[in-house]
Protein backbone atom coordinates (compact mmCIF):
# COMPACT_ATOMS: atom_id res chain seq x y z
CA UNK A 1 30.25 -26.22 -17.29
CA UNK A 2 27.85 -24.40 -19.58
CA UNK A 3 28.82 -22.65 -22.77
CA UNK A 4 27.32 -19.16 -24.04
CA UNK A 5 27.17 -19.16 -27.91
CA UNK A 6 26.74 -15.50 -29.20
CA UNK A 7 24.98 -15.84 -32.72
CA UNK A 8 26.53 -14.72 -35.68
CA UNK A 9 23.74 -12.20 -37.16
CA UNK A 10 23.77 -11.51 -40.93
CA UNK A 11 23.47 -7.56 -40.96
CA UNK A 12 23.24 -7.77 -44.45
CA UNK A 13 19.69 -8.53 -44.84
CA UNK A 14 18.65 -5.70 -42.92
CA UNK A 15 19.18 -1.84 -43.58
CA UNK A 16 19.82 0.75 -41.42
CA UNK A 17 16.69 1.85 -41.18
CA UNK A 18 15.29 -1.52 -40.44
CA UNK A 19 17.41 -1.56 -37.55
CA UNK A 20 16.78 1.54 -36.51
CA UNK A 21 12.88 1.47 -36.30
CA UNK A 22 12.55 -0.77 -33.76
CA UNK A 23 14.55 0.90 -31.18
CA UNK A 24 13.63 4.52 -32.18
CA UNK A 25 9.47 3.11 -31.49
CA UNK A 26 10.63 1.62 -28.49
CA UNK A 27 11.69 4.82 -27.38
CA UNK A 28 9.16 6.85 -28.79
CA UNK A 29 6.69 4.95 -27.14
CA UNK A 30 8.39 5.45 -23.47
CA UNK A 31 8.29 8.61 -24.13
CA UNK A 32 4.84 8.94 -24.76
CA UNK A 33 4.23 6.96 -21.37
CA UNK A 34 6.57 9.51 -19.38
CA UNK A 35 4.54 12.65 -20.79
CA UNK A 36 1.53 10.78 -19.98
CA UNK A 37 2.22 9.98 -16.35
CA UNK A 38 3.25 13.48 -16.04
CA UNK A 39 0.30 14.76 -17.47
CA UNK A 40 -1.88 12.68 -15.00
CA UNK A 41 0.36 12.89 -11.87
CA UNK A 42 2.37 15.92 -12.62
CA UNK A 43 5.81 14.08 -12.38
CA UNK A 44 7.04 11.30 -15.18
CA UNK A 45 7.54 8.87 -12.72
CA UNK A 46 5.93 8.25 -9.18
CA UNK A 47 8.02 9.84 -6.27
CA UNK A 48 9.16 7.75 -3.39
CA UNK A 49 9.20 8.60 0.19
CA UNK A 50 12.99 10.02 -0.03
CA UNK A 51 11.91 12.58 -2.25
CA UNK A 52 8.17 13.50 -1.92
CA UNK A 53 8.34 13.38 1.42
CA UNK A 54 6.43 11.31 4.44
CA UNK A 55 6.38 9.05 7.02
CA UNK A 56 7.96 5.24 7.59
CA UNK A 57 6.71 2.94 10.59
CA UNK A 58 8.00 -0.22 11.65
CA UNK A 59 5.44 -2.18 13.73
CA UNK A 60 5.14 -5.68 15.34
CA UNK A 61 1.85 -7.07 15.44
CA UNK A 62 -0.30 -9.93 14.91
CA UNK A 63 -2.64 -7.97 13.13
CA UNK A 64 -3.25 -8.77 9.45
CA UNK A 65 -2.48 -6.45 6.36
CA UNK A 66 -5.57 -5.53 6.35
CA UNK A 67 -6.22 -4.44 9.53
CA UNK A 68 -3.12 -2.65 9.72
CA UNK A 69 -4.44 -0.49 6.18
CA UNK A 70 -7.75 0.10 8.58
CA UNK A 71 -5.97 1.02 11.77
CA UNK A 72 -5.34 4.48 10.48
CA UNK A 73 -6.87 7.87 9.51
CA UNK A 74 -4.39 7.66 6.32
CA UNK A 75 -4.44 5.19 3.70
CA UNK A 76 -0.85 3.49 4.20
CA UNK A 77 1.12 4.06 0.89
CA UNK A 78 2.11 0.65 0.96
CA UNK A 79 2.45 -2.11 3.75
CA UNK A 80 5.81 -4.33 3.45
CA UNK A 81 5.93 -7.65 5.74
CA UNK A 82 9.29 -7.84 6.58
CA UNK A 83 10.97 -11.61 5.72
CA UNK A 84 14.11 -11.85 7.95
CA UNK A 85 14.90 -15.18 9.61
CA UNK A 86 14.29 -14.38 13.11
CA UNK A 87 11.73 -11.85 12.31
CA UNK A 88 7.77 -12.55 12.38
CA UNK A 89 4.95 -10.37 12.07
CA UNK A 90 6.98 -7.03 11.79
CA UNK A 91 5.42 -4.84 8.65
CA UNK A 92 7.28 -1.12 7.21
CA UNK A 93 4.42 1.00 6.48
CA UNK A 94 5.15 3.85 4.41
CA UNK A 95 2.15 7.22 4.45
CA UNK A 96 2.62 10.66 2.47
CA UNK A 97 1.59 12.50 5.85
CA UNK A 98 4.79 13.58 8.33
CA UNK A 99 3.16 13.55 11.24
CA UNK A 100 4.22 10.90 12.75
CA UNK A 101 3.56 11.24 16.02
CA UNK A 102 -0.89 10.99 15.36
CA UNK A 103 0.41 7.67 13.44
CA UNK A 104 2.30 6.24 16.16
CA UNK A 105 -0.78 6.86 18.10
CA UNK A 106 -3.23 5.37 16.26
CA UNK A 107 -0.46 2.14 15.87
CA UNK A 108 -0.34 1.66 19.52
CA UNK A 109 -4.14 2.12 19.62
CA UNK A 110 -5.21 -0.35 16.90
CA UNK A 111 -2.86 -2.67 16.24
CA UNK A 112 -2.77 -5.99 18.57
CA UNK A 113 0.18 -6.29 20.11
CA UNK A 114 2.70 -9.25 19.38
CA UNK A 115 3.41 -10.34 23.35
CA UNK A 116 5.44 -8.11 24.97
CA UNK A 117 7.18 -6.30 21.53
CA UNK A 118 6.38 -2.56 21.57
CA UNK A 119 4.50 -2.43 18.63
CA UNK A 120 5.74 0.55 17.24
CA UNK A 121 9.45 -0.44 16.69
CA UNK A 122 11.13 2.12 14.42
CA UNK A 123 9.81 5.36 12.82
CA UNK A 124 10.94 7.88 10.61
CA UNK A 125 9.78 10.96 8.70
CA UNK A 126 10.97 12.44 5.82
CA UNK A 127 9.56 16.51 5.40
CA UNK A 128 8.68 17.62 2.31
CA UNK A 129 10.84 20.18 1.92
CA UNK A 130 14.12 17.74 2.40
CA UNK A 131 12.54 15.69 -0.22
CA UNK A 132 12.48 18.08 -2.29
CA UNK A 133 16.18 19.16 -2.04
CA UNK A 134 17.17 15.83 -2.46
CA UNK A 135 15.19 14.89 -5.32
CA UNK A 136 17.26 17.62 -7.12
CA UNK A 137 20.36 16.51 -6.09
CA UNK A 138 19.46 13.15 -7.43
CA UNK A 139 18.22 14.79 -11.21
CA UNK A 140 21.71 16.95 -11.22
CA UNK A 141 23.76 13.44 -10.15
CA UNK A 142 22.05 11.46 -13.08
CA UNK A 143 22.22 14.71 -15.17
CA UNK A 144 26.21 15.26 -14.51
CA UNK A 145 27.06 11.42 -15.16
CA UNK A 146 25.11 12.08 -18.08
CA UNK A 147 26.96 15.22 -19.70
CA UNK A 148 30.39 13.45 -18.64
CA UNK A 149 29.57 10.27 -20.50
CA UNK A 150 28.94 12.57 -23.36
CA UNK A 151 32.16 14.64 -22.99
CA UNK A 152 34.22 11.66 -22.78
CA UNK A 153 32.67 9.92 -25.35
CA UNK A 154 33.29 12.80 -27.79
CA UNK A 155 37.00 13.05 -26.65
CA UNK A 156 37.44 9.57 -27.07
CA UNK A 157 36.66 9.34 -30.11
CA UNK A 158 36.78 12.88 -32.02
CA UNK A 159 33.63 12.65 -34.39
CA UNK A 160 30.38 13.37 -34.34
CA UNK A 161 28.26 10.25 -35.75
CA UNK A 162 30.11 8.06 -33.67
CA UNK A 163 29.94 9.68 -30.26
CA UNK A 164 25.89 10.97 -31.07
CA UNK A 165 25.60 7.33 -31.53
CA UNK A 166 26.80 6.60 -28.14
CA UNK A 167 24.66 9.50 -26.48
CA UNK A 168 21.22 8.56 -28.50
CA UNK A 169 21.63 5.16 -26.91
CA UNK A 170 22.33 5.50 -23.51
CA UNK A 171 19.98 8.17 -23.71
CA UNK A 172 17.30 5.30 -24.77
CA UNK A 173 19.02 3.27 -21.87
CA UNK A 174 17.70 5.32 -19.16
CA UNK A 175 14.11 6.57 -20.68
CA UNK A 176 12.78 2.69 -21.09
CA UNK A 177 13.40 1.92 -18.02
CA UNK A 178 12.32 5.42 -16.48
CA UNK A 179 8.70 4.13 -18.83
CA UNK A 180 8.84 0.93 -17.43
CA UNK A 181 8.99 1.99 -13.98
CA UNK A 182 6.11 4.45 -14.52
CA UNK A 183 4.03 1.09 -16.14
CA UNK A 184 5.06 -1.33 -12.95
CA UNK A 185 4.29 1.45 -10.49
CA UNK A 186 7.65 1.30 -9.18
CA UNK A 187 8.62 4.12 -7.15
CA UNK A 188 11.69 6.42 -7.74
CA UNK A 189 13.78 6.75 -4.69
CA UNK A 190 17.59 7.31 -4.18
CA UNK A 191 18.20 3.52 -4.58
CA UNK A 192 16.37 3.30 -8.16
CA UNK A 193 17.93 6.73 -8.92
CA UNK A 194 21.54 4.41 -7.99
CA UNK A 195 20.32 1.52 -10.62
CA UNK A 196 19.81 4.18 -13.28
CA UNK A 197 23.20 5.82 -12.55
CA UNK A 198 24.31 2.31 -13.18
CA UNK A 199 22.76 1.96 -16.44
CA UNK A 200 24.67 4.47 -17.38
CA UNK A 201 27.64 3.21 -16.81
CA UNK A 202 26.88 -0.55 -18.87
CA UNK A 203 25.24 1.40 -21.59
CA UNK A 204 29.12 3.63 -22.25
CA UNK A 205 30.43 -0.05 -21.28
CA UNK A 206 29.11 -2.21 -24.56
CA UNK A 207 28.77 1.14 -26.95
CA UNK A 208 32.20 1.91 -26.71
CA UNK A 209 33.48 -1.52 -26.98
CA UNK A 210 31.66 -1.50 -30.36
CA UNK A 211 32.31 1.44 -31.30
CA UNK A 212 36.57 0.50 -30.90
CA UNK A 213 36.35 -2.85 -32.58
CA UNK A 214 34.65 -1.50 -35.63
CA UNK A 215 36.33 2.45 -35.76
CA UNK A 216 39.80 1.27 -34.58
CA UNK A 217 41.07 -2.62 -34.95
CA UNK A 218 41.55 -4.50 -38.27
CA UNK A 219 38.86 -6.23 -40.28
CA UNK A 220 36.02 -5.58 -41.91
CA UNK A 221 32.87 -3.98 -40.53
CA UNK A 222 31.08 -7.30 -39.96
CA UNK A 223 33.89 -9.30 -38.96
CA UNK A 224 34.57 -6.29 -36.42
CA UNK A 225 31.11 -6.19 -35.09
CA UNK A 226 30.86 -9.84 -34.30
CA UNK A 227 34.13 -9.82 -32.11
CA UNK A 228 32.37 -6.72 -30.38
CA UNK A 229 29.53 -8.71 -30.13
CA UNK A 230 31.28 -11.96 -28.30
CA UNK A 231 32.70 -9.93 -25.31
CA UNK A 232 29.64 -7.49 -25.29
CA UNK A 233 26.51 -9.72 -25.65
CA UNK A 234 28.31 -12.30 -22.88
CA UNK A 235 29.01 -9.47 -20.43
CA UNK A 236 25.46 -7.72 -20.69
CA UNK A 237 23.46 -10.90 -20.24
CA UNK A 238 25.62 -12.23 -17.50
CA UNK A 239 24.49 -9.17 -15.60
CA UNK A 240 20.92 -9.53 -16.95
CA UNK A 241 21.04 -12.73 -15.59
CA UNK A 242 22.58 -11.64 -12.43
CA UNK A 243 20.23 -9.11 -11.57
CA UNK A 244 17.06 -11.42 -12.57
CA UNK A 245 18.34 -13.65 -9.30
CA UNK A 246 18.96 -10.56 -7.51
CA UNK A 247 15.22 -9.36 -8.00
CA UNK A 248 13.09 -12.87 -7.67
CA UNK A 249 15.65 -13.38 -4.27
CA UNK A 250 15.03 -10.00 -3.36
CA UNK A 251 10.64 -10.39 -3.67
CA UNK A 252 10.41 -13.48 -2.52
CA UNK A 253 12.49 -12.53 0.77
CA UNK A 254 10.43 -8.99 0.73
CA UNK A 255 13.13 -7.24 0.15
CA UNK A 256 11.40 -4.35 -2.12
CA UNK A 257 14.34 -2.16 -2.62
CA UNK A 258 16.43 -4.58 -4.04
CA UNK A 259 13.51 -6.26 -6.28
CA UNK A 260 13.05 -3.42 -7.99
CA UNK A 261 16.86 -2.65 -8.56
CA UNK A 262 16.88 -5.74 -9.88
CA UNK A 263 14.24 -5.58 -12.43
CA UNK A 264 14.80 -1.75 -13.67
CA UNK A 265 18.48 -3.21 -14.23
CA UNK A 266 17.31 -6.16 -16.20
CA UNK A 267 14.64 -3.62 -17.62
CA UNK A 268 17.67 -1.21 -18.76
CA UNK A 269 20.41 -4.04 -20.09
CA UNK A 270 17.80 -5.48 -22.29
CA UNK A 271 17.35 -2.20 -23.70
CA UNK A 272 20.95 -1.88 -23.82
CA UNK A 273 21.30 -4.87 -25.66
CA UNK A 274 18.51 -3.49 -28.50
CA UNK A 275 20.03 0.34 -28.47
CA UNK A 276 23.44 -1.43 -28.91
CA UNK A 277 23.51 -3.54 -31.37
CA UNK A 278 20.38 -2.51 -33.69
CA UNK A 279 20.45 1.58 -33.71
CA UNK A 280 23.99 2.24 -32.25
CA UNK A 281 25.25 0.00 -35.33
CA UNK A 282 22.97 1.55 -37.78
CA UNK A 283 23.98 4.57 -37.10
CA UNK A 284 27.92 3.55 -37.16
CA UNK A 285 27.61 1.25 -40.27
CA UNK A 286 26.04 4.59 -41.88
CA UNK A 287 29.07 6.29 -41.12
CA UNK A 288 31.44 3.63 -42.23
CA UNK A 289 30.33 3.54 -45.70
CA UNK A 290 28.64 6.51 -46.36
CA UNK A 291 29.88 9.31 -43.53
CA UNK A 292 33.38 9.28 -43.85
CA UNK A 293 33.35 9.12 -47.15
CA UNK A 294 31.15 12.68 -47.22
């Protein structure tokens, strides 16, 4: 059976704000790439179909990609071959119009049909409008997790350093892999929206757990933060690893929902791992010697 070893780092040798820099770059650089997608695109991150709005076919045919992309008026969004077991030569082909009825039309017209399959199979249209409506939903989901995390994290613990700690982080957490996601041309939908609510969730996970070792058990400060650090590094690249398998399974099978939950999660635990244990613990080892003190 193999055996995770979680290094023993020697925070001595760096300051706070040595620790700090990296992450607080890290982040001001995503944030650069968010204000520059929306200055290009006029929205941080590109919209999927469930919330800009559009139409989804589902066709069988021994066509190829490309003649599927030239067998309508409308550039297809994208074109998805569908990798199921007893499935061949079915494709989901996602377009920004909603009128789906002209693009079932022009399917049955120029697409070859795969023996006696109807070659339109399953279609769907999402308006504009809807999309709309549920892409602010979505913001005032990720928004409410966000304030509760905060709330609780202030109750929990009662100060201010510790719990802006916690906020600044997971803050981080979700705006690298929001950049990320803008770089990789990954669309947000109401399943990436789901990953990102998740992030949440690990990022309060392995900032709290530091937090309690080094504001509330016995030891010293470094002693303290490597316990944290056993249970917390272990746990956060278990999942990293987890969801790496889950994305590469989820690609190679064509499965592009899943691939890129998998990769904006591995995206956002790395960053959780950085946020963590470089500015979260500046920012507590500040207040450890020098807040409370003040």
């Amino acid at each position: 059976m193999g055996y995770f070893d979680v290094p023993e780092i020697n925070y001595t040798r760096y300051s706070n704000r040595q620790l700090a820099a990296v992450p607080l770059a890290v982040l001001a650089v995503a944030l650069l790439v968010l204000t520059g997608s929306f200055l290009v695109t006029g929205t941080p991150v590109q919209l999927g179909m469930d919330f800009a709005g559009g139409s989804e076919l589902t066709v069988q045919t021994t066509s190829s990609e490309a003649e599927i992309a030239n067998a309508f008026d409308e550039e297809p969004e994208s074109i998805q071959a569908v990798a199921a077991p007893d499935t061949q030569n079915q494709y989901v082909i996602q377009f920004t119009s909603t009128d789906s009825s002209a693009l079932r039309e022009q399917a049955e017209q120029n697409l070859a049909q795969d023996g006696d399959a109807d070659i339109v199979q399953l279609e769907s249209t999402v308006s504009e409008s809807f999309g709309s409506e549920t892409q602010q939903t979505a913001l005032l989901g990720i928004a409410a997790a966000f304030l509760g995390m905060s709330v609780l994290a202030f109750l929990f613990f009662r100060t201010f350093v510790p719990s802006i700690a916690i906020v600044i982080s997971a803050f981080s957490d979700l705006v690298i892999p929001l950049a990320f996601m803008a770089i990789a041309g990954i669309s947000l939908s109401l399943g990436t929206v789901a990953a990102l609510l998740m992030l949440i969730g690990y990022s309060v996970d392995s900032d709290i757990l530091l937090n309690n070792h080094i504001l509330r058990r016995s030891g010293d400060f470094y002693e303290s933060t490597n316990r944290a650090m056993e249970t917390g590094v272990t746990m956060t690249v278990t999942s990293m690893s987890a969801m790496l398998v889950m994305g590469v399974t989820a690609w190679l099978f064509g499965v592009e929902l899943l691939a890129s939950i998998g990769i904006i999660l591995f995206v956002g635990l790395a960053a959780d791992l950085m946020n963590t244990y470089m500015l979260n613990l500046s920012l507590l080892r500040w207040y450890k010697f020098h807040g409370v003190r003040s």
